[in-house]
C-alpha atoms as a PDB file:
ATOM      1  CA  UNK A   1       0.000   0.000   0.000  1.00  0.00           C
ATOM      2  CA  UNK A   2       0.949   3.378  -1.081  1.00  0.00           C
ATOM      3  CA  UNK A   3       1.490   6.219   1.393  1.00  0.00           C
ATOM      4  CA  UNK A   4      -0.129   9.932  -0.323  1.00  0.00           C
ATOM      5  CA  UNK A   5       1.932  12.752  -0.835  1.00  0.00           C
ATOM      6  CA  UNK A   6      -0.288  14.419   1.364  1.00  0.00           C
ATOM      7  CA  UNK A   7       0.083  11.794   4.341  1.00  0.00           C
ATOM      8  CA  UNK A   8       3.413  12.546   3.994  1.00  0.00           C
ATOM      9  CA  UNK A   9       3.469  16.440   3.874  1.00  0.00           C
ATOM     10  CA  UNK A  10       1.443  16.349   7.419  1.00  0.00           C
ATOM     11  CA  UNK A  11       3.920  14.033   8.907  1.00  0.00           C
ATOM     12  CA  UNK A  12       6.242  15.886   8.084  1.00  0.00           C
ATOM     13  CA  UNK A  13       4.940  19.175   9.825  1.00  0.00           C
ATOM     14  CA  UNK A  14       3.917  16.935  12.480  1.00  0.00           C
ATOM     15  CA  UNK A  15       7.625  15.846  12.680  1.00  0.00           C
ATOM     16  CA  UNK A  16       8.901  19.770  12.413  1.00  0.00           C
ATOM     17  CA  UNK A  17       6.903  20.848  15.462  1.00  0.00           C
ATOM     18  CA  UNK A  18       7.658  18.013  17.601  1.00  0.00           C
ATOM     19  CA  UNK A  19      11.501  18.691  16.962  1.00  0.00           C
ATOM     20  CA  UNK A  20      10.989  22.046  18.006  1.00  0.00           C
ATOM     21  CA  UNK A  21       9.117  20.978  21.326  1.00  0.00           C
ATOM     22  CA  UNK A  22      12.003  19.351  22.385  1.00  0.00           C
ATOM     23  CA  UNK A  23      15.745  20.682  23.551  1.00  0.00           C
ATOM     24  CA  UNK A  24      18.637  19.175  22.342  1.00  0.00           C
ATOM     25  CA  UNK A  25      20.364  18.277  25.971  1.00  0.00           C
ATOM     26  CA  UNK A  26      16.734  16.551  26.975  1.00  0.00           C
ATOM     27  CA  UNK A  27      16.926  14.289  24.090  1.00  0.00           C
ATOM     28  CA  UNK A  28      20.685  13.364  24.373  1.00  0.00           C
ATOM     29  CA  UNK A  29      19.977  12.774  28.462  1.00  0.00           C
ATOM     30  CA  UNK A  30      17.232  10.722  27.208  1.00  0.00           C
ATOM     31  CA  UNK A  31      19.215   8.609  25.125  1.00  0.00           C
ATOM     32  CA  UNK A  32      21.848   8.169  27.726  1.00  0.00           C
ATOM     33  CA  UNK A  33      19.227   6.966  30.270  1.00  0.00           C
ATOM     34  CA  UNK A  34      17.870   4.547  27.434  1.00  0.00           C
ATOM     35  CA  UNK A  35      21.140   3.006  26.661  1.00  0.00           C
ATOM     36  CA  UNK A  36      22.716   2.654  29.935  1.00  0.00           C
ATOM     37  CA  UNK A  37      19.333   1.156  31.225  1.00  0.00           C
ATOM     38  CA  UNK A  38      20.105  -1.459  28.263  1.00  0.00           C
ATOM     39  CA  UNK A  39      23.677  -2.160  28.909  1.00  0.00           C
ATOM     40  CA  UNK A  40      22.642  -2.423  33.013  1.00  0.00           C
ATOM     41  CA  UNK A  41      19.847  -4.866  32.204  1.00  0.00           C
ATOM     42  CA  UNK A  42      21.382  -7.275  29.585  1.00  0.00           C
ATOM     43  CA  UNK A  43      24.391  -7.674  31.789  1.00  0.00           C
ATOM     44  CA  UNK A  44      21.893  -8.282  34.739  1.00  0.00           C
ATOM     45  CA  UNK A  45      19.806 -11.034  32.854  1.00  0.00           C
ATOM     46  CA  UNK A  46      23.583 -12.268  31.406  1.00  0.00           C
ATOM     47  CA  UNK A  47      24.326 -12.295  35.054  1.00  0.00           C
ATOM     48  CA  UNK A  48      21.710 -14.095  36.414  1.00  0.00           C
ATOM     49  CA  UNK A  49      21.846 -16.578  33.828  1.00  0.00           C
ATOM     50  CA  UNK A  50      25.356 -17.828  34.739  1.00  0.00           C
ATOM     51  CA  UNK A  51      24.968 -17.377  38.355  1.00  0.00           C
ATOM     52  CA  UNK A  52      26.575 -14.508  38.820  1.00  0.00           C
ATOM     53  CA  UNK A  53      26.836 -11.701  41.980  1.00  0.00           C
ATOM     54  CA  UNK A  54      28.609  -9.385  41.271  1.00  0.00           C
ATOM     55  CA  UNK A  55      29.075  -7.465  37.254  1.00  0.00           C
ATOM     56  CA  UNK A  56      32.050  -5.523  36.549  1.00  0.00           C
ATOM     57  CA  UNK A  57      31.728  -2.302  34.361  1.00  0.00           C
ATOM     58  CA  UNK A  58      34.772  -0.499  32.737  1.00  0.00           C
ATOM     59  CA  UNK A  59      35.178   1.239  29.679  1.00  0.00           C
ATOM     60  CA  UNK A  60      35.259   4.385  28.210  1.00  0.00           C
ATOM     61  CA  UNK A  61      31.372   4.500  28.003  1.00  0.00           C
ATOM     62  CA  UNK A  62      31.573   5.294  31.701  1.00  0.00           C
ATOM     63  CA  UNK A  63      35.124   6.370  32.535  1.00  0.00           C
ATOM     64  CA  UNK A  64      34.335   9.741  34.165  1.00  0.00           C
ATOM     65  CA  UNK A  65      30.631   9.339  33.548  1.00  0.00           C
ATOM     66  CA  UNK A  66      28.893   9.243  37.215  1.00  0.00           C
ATOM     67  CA  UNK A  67      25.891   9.628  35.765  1.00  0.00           C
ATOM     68  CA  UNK A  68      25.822   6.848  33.425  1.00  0.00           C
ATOM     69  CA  UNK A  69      27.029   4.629  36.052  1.00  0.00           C
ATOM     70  CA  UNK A  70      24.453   5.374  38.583  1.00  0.00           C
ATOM     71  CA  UNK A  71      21.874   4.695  35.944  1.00  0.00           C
ATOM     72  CA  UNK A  72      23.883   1.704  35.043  1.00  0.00           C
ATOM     73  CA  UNK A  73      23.814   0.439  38.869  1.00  0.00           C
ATOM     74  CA  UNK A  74      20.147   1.383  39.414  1.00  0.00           C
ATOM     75  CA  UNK A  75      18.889  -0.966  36.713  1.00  0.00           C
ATOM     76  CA  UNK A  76      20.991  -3.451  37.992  1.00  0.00           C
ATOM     77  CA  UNK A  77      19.552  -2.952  41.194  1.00  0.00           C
ATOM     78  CA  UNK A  78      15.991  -3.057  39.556  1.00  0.00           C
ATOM     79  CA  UNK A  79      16.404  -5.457  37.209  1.00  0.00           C
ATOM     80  CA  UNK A  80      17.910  -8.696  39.484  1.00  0.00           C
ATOM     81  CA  UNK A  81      15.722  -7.192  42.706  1.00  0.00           C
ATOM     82  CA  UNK A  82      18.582  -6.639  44.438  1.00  0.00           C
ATOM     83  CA  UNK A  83      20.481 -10.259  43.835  1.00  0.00           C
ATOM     84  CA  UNK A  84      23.291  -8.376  41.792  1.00  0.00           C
ATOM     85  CA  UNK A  85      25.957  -5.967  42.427  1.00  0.00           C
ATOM     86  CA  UNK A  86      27.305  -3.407  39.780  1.00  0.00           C
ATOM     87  CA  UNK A  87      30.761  -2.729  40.474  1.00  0.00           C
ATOM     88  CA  UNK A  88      32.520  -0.210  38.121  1.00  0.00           C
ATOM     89  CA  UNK A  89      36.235  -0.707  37.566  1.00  0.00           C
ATOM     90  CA  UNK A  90      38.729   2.892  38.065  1.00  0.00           C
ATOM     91  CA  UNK A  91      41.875   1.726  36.160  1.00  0.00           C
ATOM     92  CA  UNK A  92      40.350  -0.317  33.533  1.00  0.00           C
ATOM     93  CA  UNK A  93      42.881   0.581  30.979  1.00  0.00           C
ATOM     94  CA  UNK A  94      44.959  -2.152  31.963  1.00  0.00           C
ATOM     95  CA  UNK A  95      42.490  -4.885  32.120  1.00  0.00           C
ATOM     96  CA  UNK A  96      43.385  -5.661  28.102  1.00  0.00           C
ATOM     97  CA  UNK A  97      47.061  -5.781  29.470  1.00  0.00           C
ATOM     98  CA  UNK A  98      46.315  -7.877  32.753  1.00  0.00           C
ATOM     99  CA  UNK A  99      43.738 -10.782  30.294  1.00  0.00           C
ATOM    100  CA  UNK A 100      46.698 -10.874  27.430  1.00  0.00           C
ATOM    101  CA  UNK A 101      49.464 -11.538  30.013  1.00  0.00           C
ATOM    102  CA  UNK A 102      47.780 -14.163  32.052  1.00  0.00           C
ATOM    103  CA  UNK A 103      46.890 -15.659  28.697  1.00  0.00           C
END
């Protein structure tokens, strides 16, 4: 099925004054809130899954970033009802270094 120029012209203006409704900073917290409430509950459920206690976060995703880990450790929290610990590593720029010499 075919979608009408017209359909498309008021989506578009729909899509324009939406945009506008909306600052810049909300949208980018917004996303940061959506994908660190991802990456806290797929590592919960991975965590779970293999009988885990305790997840350890490092990274430049969060290096520096309390806010992203406090979202990261609240849907932890949330997510395993308080079974699972997020633990969030401070010199993780050696942990590549530490795995490939005890390998």
């Amino acid at each position: 099925r075919r979608i009408s120029r017209a359909h498309r012209a008021r989506a578009r203006v729909a899509n324009r004054r939406l945009s506008q409704e909306f600052k810049a900073e909300d949208v980018a917290l917004s996303l940061l809130r959506m994908v660190s409430n991802n990456v806290g509950q797929i590592a919960c459920l991975n965590a779970q899954r293999l009988g885990l206690q305790r997840i350890f976060f490092g990274g430049s995703f969060i290096r520096n970033h309390p806010y992203t880990m406090a979202t990261i450790a609240s849907a932890v929290r949330y997510f395993s009802k308080g079974a699972v610990e997020a633990h969030f590593l401070k010199h993780e720029g050696f942990v590549g270094a530490l795995g490939a010499l005890l390998d």
